[in-house]
PDB file of N, CA and C in Angstrom:
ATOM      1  N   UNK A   1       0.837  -1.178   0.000  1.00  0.00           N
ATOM      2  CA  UNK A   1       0.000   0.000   0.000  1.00  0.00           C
ATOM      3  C   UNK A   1       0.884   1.244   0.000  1.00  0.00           C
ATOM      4  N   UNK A   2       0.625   2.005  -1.113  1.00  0.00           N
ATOM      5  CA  UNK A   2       1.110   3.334  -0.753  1.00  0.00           C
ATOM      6  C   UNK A   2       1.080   4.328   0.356  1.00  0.00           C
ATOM      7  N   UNK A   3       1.492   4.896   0.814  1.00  0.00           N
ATOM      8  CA  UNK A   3       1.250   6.005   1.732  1.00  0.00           C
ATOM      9  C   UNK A   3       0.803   7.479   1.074  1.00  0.00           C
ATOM     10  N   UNK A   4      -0.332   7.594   0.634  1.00  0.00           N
ATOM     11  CA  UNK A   4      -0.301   8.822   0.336  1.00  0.00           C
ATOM     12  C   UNK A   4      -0.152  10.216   0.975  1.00  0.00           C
ATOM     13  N   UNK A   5      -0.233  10.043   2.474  1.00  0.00           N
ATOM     14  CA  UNK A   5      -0.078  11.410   3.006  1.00  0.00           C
ATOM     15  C   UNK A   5       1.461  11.439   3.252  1.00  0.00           C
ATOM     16  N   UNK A   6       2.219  10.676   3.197  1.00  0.00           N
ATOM     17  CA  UNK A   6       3.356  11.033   2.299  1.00  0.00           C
ATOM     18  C   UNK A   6       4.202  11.596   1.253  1.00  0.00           C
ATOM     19  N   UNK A   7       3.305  11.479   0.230  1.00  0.00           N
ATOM     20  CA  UNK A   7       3.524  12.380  -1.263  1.00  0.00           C
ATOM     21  C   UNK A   7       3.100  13.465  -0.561  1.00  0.00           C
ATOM     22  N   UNK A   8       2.416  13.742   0.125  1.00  0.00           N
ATOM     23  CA  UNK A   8       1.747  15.597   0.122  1.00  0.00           C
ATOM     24  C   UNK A   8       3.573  16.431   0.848  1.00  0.00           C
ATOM     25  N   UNK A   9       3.875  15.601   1.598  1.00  0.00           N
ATOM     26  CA  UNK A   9       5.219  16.528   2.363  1.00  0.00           C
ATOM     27  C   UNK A   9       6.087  15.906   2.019  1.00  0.00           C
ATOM     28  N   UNK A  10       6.476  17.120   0.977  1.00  0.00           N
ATOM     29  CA  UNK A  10       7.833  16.706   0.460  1.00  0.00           C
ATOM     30  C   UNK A  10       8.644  17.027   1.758  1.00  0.00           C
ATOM     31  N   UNK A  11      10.157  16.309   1.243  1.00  0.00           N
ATOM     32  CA  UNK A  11      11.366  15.876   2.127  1.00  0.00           C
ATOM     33  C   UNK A  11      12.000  17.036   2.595  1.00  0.00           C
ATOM     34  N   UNK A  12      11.967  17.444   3.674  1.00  0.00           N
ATOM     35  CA  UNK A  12      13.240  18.615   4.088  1.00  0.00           C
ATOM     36  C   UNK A  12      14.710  18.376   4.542  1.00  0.00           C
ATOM     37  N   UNK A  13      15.175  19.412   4.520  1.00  0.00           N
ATOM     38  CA  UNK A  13      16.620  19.146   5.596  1.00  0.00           C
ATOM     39  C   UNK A  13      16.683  19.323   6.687  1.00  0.00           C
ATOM     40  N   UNK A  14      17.429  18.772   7.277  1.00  0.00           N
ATOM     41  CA  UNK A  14      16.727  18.463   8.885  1.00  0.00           C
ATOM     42  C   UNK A  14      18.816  19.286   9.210  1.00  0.00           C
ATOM     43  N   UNK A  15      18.790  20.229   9.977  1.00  0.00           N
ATOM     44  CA  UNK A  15      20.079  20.864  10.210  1.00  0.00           C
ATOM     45  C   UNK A  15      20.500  20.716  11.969  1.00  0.00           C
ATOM     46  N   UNK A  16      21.452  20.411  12.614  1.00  0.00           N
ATOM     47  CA  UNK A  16      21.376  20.041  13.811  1.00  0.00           C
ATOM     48  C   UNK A  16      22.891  21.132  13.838  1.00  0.00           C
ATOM     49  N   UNK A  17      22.618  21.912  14.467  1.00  0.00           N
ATOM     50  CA  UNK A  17      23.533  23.200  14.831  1.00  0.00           C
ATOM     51  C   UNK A  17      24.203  22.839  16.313  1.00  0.00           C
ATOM     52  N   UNK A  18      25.542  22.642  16.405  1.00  0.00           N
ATOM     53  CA  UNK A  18      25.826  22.648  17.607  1.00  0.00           C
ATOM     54  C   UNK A  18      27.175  23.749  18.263  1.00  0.00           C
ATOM     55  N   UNK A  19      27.423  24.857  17.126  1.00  0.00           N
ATOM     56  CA  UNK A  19      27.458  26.179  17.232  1.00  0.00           C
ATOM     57  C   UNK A  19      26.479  27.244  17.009  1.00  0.00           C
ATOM     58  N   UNK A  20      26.218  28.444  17.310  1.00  0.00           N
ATOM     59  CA  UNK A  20      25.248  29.287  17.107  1.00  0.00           C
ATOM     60  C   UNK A  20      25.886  29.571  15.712  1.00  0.00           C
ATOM     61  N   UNK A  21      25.516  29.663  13.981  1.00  0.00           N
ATOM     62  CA  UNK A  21      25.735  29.463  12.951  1.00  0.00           C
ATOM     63  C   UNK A  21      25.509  31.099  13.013  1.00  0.00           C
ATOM     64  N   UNK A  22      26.509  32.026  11.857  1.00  0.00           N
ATOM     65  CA  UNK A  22      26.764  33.030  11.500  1.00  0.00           C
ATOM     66  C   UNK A  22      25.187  33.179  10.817  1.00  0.00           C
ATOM     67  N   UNK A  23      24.892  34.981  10.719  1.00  0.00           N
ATOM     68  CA  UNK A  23      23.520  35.358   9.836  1.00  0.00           C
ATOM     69  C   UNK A  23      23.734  34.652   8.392  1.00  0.00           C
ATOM     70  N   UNK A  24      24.675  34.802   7.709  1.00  0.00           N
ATOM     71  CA  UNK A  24      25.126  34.366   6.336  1.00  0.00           C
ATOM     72  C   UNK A  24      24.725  32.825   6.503  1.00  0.00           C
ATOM     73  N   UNK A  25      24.992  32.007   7.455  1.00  0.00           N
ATOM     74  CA  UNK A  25      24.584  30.627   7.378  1.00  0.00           C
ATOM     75  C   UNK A  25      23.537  30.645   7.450  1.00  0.00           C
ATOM     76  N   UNK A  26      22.555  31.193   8.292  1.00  0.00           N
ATOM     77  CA  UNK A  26      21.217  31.209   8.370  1.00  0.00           C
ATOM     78  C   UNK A  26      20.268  31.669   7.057  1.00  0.00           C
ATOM     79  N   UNK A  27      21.233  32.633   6.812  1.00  0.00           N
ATOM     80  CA  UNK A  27      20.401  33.275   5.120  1.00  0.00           C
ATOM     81  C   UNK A  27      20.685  32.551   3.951  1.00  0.00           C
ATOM     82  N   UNK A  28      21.419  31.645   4.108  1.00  0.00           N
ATOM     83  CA  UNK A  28      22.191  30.270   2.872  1.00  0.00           C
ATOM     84  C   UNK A  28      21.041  28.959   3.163  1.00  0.00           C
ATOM     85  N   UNK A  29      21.407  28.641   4.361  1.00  0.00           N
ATOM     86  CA  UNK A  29      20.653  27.459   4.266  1.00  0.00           C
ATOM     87  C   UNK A  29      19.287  27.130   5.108  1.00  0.00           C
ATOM     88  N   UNK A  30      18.359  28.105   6.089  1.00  0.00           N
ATOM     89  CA  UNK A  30      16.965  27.838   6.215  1.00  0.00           C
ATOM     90  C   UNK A  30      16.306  27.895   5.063  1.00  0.00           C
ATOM     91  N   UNK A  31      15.792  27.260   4.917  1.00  0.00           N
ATOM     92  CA  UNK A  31      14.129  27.666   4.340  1.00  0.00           C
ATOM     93  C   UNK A  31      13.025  27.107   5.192  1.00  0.00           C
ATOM     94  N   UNK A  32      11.942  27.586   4.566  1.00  0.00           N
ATOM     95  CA  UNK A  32      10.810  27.586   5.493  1.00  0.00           C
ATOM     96  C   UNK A  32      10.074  25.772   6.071  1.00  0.00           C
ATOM     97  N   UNK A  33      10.662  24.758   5.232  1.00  0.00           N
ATOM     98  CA  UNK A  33      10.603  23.346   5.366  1.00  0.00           C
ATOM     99  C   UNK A  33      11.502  22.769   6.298  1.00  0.00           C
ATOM    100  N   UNK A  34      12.622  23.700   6.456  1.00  0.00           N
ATOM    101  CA  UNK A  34      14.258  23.267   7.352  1.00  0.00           C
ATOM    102  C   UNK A  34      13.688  22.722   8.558  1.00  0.00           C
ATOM    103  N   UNK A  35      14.292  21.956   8.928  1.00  0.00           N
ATOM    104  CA  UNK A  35      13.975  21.712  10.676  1.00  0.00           C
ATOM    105  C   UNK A  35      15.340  22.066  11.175  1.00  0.00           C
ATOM    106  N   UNK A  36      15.519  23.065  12.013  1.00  0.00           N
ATOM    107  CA  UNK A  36      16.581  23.433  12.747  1.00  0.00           C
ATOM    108  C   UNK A  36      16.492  22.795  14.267  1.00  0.00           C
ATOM    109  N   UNK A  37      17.606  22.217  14.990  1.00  0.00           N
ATOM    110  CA  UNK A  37      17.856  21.492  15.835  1.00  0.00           C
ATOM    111  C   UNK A  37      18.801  22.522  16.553  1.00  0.00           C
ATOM    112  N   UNK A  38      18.728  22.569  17.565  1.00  0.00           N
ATOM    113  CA  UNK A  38      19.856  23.780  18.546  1.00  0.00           C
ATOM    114  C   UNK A  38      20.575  21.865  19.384  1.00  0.00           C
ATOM    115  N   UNK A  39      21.798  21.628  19.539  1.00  0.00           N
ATOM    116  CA  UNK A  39      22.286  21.491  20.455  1.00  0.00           C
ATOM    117  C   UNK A  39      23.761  21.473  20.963  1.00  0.00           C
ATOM    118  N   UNK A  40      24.166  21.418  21.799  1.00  0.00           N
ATOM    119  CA  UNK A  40      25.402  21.353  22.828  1.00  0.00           C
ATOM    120  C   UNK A  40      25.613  23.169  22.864  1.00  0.00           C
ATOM    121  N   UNK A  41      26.116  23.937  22.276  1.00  0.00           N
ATOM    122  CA  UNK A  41      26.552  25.044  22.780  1.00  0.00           C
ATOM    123  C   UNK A  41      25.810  25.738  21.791  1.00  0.00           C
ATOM    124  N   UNK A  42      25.298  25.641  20.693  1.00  0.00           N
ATOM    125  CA  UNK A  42      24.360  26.674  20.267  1.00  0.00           C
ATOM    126  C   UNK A  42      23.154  26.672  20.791  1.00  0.00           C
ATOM    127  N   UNK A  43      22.964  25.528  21.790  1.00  0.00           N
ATOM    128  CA  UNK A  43      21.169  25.089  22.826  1.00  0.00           C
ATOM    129  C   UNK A  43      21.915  26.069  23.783  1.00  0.00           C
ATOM    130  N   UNK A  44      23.455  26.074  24.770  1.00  0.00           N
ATOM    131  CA  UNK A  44      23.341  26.911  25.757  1.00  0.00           C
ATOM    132  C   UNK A  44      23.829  28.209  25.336  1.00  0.00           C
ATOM    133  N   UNK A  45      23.696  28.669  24.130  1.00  0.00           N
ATOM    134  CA  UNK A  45      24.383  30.056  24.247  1.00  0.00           C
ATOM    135  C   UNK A  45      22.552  30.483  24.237  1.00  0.00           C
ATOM    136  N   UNK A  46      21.932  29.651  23.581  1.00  0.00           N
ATOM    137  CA  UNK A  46      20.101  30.494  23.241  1.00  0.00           C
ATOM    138  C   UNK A  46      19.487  30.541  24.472  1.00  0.00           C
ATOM    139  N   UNK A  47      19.987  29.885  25.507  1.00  0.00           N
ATOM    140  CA  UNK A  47      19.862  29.251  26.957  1.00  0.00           C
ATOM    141  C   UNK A  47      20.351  30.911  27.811  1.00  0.00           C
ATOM    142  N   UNK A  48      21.456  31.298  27.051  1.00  0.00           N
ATOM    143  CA  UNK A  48      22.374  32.271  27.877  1.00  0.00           C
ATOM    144  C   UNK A  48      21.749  33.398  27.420  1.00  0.00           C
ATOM    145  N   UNK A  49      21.231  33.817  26.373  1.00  0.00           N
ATOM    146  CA  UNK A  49      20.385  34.827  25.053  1.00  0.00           C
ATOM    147  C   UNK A  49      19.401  34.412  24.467  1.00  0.00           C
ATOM    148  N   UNK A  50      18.623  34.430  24.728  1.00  0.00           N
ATOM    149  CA  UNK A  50      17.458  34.069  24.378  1.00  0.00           C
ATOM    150  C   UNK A  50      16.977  34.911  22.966  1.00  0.00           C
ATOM    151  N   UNK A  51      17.469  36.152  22.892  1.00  0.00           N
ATOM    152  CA  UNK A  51      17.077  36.916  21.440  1.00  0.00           C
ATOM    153  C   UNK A  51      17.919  36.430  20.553  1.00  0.00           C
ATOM    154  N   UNK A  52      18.514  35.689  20.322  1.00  0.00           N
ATOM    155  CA  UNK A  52      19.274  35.089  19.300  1.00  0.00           C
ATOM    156  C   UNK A  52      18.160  34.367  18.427  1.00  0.00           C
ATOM    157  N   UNK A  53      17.224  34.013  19.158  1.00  0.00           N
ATOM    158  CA  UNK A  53      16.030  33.186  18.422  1.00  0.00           C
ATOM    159  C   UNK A  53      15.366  34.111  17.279  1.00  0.00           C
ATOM    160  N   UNK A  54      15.595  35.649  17.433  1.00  0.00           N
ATOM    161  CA  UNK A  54      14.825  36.332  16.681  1.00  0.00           C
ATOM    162  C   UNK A  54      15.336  36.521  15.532  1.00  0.00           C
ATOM    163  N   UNK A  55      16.864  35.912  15.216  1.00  0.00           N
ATOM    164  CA  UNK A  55      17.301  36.428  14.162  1.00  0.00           C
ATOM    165  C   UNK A  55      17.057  34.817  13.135  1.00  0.00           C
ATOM    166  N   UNK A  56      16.103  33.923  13.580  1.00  0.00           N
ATOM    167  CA  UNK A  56      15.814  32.538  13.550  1.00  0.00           C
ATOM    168  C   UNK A  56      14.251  33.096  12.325  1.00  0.00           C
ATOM    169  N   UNK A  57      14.430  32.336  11.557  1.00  0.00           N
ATOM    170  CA  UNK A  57      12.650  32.400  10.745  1.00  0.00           C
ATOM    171  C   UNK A  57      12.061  31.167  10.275  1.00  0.00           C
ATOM    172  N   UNK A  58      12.672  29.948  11.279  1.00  0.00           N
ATOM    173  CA  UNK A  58      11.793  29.328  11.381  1.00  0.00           C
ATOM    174  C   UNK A  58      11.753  28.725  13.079  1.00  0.00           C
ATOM    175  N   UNK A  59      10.868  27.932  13.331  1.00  0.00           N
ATOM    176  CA  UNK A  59      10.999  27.448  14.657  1.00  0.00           C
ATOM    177  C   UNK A  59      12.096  26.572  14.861  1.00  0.00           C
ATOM    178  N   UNK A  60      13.012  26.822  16.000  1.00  0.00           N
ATOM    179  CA  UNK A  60      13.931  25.485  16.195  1.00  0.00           C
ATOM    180  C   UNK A  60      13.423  24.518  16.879  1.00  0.00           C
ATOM    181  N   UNK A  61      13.805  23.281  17.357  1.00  0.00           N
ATOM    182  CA  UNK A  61      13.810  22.379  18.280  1.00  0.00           C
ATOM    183  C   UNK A  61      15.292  22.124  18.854  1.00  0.00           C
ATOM    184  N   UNK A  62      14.720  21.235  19.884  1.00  0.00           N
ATOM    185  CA  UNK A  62      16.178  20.873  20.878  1.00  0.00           C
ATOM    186  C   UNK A  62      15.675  19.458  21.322  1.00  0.00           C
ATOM    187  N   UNK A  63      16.250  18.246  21.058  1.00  0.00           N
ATOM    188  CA  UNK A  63      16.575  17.020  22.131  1.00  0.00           C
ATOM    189  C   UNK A  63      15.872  16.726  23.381  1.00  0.00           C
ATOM    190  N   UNK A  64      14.746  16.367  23.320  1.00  0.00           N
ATOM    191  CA  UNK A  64      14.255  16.748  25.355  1.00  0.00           C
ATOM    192  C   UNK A  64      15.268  15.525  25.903  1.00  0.00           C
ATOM    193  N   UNK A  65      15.873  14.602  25.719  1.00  0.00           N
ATOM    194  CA  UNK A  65      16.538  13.751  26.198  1.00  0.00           C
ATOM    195  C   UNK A  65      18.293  14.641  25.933  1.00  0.00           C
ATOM    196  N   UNK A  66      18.648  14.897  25.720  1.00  0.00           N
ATOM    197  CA  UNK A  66      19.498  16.352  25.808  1.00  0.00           C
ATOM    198  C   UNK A  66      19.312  17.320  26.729  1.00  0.00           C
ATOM    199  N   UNK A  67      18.265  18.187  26.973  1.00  0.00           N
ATOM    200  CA  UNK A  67      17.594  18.728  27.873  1.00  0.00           C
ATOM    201  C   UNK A  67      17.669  17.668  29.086  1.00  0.00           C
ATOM    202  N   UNK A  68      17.612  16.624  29.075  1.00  0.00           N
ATOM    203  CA  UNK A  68      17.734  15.798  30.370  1.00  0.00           C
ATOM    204  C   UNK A  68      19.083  15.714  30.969  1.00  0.00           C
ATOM    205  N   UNK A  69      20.067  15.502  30.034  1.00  0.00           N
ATOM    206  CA  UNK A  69      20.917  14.961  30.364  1.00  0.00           C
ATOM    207  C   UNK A  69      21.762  15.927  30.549  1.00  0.00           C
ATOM    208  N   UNK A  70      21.526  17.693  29.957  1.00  0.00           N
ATOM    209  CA  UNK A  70      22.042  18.912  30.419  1.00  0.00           C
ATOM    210  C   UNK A  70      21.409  19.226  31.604  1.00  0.00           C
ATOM    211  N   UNK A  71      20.728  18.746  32.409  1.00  0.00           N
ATOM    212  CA  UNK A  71      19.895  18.736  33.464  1.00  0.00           C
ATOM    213  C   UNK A  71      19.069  20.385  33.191  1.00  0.00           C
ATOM    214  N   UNK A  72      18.368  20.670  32.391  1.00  0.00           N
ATOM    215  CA  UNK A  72      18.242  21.659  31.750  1.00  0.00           C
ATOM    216  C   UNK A  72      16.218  21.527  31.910  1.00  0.00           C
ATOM    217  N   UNK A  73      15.693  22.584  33.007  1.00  0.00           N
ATOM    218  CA  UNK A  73      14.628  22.023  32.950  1.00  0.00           C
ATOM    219  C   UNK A  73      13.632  23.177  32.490  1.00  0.00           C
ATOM    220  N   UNK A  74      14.006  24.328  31.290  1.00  0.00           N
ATOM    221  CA  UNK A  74      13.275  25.301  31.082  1.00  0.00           C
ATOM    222  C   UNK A  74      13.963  25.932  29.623  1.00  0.00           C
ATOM    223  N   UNK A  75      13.178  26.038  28.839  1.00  0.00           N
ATOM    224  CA  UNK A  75      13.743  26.559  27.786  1.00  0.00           C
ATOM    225  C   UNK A  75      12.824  27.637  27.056  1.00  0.00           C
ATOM    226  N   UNK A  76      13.264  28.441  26.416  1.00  0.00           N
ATOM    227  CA  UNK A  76      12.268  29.500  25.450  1.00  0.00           C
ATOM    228  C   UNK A  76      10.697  29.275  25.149  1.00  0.00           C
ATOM    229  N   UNK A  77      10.281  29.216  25.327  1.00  0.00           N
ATOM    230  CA  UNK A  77       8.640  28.825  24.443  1.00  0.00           C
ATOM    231  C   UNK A  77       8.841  28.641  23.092  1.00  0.00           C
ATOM    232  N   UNK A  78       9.701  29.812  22.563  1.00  0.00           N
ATOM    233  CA  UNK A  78       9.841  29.185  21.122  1.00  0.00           C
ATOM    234  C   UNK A  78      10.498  28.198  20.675  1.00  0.00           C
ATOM    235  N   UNK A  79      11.003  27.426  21.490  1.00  0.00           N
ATOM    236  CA  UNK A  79      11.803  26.178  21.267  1.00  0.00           C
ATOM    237  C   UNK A  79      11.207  25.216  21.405  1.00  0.00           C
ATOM    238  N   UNK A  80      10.918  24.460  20.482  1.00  0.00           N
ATOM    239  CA  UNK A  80       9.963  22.687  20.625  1.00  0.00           C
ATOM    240  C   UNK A  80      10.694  21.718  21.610  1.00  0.00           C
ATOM    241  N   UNK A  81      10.131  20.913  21.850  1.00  0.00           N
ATOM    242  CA  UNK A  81      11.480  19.880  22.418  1.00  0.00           C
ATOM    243  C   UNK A  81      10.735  18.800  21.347  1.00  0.00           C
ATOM    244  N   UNK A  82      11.879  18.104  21.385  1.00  0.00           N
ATOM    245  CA  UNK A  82      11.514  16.673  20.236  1.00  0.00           C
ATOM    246  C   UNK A  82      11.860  15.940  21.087  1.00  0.00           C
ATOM    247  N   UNK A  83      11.226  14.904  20.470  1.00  0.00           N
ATOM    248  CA  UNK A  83      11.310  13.285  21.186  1.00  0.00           C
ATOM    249  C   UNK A  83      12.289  12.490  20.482  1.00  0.00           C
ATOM    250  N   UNK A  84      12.918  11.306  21.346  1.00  0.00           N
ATOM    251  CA  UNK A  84      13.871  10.553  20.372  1.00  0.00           C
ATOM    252  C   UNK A  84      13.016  10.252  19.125  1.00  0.00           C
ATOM    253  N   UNK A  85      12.108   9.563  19.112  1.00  0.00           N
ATOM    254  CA  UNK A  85      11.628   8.466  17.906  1.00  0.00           C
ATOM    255  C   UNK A  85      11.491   9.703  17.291  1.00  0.00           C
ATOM    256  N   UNK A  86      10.546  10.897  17.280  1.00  0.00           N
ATOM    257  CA  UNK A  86      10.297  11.842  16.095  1.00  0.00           C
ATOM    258  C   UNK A  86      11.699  12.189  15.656  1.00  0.00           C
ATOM    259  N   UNK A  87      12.792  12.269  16.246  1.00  0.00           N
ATOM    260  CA  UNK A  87      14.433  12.688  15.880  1.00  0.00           C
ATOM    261  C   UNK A  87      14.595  11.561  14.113  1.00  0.00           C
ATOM    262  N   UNK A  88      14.706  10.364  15.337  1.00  0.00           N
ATOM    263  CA  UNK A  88      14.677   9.452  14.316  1.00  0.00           C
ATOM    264  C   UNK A  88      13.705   9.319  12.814  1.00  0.00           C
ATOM    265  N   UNK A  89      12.767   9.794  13.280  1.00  0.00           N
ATOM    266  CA  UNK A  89      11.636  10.287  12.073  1.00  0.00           C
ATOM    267  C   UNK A  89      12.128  11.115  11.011  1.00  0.00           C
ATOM    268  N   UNK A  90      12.169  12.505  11.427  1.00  0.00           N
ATOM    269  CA  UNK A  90      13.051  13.407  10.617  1.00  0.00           C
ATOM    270  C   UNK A  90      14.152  12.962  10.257  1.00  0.00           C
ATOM    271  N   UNK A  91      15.258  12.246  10.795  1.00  0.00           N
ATOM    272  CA  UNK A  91      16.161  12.081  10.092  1.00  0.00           C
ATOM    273  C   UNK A  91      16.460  10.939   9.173  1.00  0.00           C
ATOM    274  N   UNK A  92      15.311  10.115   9.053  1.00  0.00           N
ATOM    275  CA  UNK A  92      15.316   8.993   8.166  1.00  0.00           C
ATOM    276  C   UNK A  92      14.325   9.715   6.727  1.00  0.00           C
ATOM    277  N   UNK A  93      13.581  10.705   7.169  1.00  0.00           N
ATOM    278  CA  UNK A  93      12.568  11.138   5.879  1.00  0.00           C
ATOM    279  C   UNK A  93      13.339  12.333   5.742  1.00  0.00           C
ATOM    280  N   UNK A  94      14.212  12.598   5.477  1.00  0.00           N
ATOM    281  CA  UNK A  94      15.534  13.799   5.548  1.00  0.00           C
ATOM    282  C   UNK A  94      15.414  13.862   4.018  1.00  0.00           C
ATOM    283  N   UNK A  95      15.573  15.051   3.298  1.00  0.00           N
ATOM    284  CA  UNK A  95      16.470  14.726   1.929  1.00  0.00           C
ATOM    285  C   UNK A  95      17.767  15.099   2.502  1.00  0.00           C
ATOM    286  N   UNK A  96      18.356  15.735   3.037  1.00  0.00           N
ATOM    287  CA  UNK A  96      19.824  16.653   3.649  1.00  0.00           C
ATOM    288  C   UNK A  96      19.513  16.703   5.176  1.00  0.00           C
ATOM    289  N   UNK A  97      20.342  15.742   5.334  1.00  0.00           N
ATOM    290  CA  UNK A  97      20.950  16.050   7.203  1.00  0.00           C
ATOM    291  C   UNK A  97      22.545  16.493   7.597  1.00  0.00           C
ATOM    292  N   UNK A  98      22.381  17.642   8.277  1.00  0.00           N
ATOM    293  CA  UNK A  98      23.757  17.678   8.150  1.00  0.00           C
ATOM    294  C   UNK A  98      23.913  18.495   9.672  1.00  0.00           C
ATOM    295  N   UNK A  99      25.007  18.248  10.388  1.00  0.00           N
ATOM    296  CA  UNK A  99      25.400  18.568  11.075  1.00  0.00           C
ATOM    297  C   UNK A  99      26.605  19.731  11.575  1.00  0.00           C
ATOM    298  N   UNK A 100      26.253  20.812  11.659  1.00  0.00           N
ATOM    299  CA  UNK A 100      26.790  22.230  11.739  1.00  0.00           C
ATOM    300  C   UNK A 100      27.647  22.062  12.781  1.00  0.00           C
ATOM    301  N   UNK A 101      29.199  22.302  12.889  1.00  0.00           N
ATOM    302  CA  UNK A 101      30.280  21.940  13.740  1.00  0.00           C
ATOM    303  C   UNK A 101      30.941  23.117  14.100  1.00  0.00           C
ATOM    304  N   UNK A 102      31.519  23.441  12.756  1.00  0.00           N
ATOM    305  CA  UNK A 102      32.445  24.175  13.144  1.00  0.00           C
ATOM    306  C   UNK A 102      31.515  26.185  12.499  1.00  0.00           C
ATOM    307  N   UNK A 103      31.374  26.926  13.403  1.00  0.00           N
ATOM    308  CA  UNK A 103      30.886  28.350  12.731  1.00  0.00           C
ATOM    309  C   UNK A 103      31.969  29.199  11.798  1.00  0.00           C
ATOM    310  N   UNK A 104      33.368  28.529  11.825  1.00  0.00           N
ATOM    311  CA  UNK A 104      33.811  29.486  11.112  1.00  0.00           C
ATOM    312  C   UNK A 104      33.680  28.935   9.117  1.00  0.00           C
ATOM    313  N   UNK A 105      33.612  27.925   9.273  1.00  0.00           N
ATOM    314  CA  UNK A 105      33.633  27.249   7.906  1.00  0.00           C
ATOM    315  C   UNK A 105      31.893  27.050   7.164  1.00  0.00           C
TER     316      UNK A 105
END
């Protein structure tokens, strides 16, 4: 059996930032389908600044099992928390997953 509510959403890139990424990165690679992921030090610098989110145009998420294990029990409103299995979700129906390391490159 097909899945048709599948064909309706096409594939995004799923981006997992674990520096706070320069404006130029942000203006290169969101678009409005992106799923942006905040974690390890770009989750605590948004943690430390919270208006950093504004220069953001789409919603991020963060790890709630991350959030656990940063013993981290409060975050922005505008920040989703994801669940493992939905992690795993997005990143298997991914067209582009990629993982943001280093901010100067």
């Amino acid at each position: 059996m097909i899945d048709t509510a599948a064909l309706d959403h096409p594939k995004s890139a799923v981006f997992v930032v674990r520096h706070w990424p320069t404006e130029e990165w942000l203006a290169q690679w969101l678009s409005p389908n992106a799923t942006l992921i905040l974690s390890e030090q770009a989750l605590m610098d948004v943690l430390n600044d919270p208006t950093l989110l504004e220069s953001l145009t789409i919603t991020p998420y963060a790890l709630h099992s991350e959030l656990k294990l940063l013993n981290i029990d409060e975050v922005p409103a505008s920040i989703i928390q994801l669940g493992d299995a939905r992690w795993v979700e997005l990143s298997l129906d991914a067209s582009t997953y990629i993982v943001w390391d280093d901010p100067q490159n």
